[in-house]
C-alpha atoms as a PDB file:
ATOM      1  CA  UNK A   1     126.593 102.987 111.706  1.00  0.00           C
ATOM      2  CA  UNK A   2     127.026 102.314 115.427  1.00  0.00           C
ATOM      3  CA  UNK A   3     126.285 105.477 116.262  1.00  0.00           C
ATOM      4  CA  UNK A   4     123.381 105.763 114.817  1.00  0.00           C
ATOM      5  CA  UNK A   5     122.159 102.322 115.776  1.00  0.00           C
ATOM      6  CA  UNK A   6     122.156 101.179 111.984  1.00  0.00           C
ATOM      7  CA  UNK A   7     123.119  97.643 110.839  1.00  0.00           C
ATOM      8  CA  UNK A   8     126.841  97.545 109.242  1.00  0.00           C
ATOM      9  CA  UNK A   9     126.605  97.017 105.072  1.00  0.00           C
ATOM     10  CA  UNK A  10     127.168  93.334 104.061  1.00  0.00           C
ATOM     11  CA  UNK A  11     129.763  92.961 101.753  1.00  0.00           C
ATOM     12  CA  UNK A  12     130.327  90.242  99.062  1.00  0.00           C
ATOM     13  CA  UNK A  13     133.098  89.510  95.992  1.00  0.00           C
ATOM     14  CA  UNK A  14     130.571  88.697  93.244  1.00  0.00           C
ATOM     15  CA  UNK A  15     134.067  88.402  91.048  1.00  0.00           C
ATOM     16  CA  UNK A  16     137.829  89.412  90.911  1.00  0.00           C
ATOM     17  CA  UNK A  17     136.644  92.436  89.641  1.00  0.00           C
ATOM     18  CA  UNK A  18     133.515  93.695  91.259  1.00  0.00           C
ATOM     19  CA  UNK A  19     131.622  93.197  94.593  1.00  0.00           C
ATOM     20  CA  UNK A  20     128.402  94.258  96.087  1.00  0.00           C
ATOM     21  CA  UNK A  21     127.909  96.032  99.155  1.00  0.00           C
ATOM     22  CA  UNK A  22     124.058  95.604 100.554  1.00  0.00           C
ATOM     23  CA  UNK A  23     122.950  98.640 103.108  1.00  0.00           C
ATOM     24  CA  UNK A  24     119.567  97.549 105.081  1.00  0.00           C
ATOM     25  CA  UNK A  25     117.552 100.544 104.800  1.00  0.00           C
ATOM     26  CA  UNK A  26     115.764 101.428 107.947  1.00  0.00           C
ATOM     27  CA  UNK A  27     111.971 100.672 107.668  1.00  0.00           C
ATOM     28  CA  UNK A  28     109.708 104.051 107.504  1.00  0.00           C
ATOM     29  CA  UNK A  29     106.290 103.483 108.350  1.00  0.00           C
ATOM     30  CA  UNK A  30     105.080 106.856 106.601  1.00  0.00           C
ATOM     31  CA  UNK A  31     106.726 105.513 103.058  1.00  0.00           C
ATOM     32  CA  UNK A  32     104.290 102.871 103.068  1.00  0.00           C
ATOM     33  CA  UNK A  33     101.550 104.649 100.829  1.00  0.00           C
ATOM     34  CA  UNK A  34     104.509 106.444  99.140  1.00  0.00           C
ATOM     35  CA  UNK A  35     104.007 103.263  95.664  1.00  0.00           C
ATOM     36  CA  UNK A  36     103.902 105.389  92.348  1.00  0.00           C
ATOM     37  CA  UNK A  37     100.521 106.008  91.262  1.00  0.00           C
ATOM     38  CA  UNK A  38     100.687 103.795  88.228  1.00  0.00           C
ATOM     39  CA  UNK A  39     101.447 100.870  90.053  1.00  0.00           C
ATOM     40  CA  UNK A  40      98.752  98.097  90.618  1.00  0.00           C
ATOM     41  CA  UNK A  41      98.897  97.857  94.051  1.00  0.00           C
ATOM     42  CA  UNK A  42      95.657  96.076  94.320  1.00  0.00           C
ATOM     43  CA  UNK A  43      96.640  93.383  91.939  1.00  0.00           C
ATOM     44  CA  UNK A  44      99.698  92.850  94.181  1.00  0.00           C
ATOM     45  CA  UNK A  45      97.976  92.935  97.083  1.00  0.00           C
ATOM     46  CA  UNK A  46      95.798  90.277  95.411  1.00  0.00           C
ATOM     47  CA  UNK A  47      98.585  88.127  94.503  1.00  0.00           C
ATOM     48  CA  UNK A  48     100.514  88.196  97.865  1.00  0.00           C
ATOM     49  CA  UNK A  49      97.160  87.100  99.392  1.00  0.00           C
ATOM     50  CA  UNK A  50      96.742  84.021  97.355  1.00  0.00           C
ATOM     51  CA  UNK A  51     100.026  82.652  97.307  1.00  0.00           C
ATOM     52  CA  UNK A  52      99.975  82.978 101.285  1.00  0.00           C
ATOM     53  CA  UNK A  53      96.636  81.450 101.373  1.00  0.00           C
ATOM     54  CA  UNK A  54      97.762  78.573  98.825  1.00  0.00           C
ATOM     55  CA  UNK A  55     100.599  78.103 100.696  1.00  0.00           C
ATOM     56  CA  UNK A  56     103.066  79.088  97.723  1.00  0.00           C
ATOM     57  CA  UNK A  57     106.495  79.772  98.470  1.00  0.00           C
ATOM     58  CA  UNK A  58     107.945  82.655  97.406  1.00  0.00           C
ATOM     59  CA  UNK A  59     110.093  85.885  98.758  1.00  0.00           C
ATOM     60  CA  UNK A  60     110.414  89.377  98.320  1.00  0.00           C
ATOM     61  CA  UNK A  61     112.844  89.267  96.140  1.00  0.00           C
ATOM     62  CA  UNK A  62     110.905  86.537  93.028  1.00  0.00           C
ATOM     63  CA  UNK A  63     107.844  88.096  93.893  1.00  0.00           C
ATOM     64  CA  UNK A  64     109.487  91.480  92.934  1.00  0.00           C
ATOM     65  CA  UNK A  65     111.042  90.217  89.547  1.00  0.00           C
ATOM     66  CA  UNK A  66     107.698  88.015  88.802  1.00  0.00           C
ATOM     67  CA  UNK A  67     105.796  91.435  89.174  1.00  0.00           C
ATOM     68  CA  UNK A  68     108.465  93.832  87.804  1.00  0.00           C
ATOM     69  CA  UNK A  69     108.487  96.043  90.463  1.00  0.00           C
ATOM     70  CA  UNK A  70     111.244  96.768  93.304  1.00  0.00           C
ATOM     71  CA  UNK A  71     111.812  94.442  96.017  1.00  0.00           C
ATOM     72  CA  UNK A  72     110.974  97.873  98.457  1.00  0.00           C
ATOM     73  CA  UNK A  73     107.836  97.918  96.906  1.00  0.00           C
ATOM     74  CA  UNK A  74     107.194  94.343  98.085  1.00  0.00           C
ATOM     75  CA  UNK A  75     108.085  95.246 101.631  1.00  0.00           C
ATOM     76  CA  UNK A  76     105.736  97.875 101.172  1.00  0.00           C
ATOM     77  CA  UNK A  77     102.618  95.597 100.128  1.00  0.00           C
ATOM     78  CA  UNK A  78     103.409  93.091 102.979  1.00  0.00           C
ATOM     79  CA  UNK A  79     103.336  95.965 105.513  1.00  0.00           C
ATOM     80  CA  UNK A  80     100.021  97.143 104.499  1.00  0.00           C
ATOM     81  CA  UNK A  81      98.745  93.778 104.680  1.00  0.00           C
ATOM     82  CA  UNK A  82      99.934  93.409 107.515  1.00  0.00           C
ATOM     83  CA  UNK A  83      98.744  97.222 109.024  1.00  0.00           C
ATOM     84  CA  UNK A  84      94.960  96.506 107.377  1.00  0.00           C
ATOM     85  CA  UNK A  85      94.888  93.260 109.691  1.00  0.00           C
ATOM     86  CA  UNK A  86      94.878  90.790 106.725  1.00  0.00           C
ATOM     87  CA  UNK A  87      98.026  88.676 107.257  1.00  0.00           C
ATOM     88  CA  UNK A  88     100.721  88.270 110.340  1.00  0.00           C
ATOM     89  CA  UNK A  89     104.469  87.044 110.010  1.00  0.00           C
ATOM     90  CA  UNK A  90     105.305  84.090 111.755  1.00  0.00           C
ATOM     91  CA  UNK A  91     108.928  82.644 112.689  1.00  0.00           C
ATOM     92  CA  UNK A  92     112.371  83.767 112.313  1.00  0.00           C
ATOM     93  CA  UNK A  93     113.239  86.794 109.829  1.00  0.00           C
ATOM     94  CA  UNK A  94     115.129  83.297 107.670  1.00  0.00           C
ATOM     95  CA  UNK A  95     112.944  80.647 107.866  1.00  0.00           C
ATOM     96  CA  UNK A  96     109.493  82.195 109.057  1.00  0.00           C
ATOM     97  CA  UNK A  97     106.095  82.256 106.618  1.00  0.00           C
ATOM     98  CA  UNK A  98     103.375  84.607 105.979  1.00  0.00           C
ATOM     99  CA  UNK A  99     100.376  84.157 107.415  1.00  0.00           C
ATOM    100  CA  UNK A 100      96.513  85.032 106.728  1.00  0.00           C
ATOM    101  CA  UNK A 101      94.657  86.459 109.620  1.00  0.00           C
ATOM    102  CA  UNK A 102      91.694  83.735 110.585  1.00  0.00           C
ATOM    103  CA  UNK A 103      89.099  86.530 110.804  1.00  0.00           C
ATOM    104  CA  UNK A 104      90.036  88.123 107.720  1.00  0.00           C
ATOM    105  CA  UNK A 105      87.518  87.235 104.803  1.00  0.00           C
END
């Protein structure tokens, strides 16, 4: 993981008799028009945009089970959103908030 200048896996007892080891994937910026074809993306899109505009809280991970899709999907969405101009992040990776772009209509 060093070596390749990866972040180490996170590892965490869920019970006596299983954990859960979480690997953060390396963002690709080619994946992101890589969705499945029968995905809505447009609807999502939709949806990210108005709970950022309204101010709703929400992360990847709800917003992935709300819309049945994978949480990588999600990342996706945002970093289109982000790549067409239409919303910026804003504060730490924790505690920061989406943000819509003023000139953006």
């Amino acid at each position: 993981m060093s070596k390749d200048n990866l972040d180490f896996p996170k590892f965490e007892e869920k019970s006596a008799c299983y954990f859960h080891i979480d690997f953060k994937r390396q963002f690709n910026p080619n994946e992101i028009d890589n969705v499945p074809i029968n995905a809505p993306r447009d609807k999502r899109k939709e949806i990210i945009l108005n709970r950022i505009k309204n101010n709703v809280h929400f992360t990847k991970r709800s917003l992935a089970l709300e819309l049945d899709v994978d949480e990588k999907t999600i990342l996706r969405d945002l970093e289109v959103l982000k790549r067409e101009n239409k919303i910026i992040f804003k504060g730490s990776e924790k505690s920061g908030v989406w943000k819509i772009i003023n000139n953006f209509h």
